[in-house]
Protein backbone atom coordinates (compact mmCIF):
# COMPACT_ATOMS: atom_id res chain seq x y z
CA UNK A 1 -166.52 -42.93 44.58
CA UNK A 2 -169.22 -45.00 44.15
CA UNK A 3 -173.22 -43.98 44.19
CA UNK A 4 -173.99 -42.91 47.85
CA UNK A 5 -170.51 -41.79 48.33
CA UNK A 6 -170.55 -44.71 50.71
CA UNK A 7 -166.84 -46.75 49.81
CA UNK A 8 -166.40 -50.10 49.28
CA UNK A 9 -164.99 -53.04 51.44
CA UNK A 10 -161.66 -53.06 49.55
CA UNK A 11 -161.14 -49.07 49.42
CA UNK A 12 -162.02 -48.78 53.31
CA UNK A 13 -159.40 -51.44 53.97
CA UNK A 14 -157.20 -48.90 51.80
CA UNK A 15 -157.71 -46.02 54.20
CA UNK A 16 -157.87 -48.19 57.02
CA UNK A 17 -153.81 -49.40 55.97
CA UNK A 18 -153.33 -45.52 55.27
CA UNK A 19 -154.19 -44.50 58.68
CA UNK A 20 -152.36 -47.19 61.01
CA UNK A 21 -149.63 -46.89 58.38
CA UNK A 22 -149.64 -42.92 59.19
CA UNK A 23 -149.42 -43.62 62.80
CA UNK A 24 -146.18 -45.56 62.29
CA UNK A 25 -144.84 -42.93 60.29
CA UNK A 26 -145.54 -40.55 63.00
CA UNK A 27 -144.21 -42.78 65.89
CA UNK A 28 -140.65 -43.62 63.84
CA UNK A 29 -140.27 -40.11 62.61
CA UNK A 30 -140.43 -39.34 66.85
CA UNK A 31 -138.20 -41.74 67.34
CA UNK A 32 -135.13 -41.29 64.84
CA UNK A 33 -135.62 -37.42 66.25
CA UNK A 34 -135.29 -38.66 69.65
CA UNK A 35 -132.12 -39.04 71.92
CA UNK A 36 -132.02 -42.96 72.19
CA UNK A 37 -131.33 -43.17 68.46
CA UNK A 38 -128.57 -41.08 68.60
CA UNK A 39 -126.99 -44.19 70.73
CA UNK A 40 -127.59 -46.64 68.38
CA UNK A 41 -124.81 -47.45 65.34
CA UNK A 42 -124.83 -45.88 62.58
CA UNK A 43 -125.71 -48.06 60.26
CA UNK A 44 -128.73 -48.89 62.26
CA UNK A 45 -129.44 -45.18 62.19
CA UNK A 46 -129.40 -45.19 58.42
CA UNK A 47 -131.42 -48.58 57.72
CA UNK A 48 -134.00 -46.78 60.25
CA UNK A 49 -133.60 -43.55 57.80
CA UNK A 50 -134.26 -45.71 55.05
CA UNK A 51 -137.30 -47.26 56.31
CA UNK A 52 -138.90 -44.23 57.23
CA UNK A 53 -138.46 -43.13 53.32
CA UNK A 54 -140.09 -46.37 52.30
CA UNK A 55 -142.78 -45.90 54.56
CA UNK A 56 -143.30 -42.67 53.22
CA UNK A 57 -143.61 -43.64 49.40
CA UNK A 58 -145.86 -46.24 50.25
CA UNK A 59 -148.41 -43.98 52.21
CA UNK A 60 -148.31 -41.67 49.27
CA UNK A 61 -149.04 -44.26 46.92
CA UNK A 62 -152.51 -45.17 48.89
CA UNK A 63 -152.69 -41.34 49.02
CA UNK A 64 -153.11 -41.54 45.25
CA UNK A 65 -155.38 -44.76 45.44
CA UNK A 66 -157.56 -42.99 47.90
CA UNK A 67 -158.05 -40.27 45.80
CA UNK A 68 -159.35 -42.12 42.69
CA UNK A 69 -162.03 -43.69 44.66
């Protein structure tokens, strides 16, 4: 991190993306566990699945950014 442990521009954008990104993560992961997508196809099910693993990766990559600053 740099001197003054205060972070940059560019890596509080980072953590900024991390958070709202978390948030999503949170609300999707409610909402494929939730009755309503139970009613929807199943292929819609699994592209939901899908983007929930994506969305996963990519928070744990800025994990890993985060914790090189």
């Amino acid at each position: 991190m740099p001197k003054g442990n205060q972070m940059q521009p560019h890596q509080q954008r980072v953590v900024d993306e991390k958070a709202e990104l978390d948030d999503k993560i949170t609300k999707l992961t409610t909402f494929i566990n939730g009755d309503i997508c139970k009613t929807l196809e199943h292929r819609d099910q699994e592209l939901l699945s899908n983007q929930l693993g994506h969305m996963r990766s990519y928070s744990e990559t800025l994990s890993q950014r985060i914790e090189r600053f």
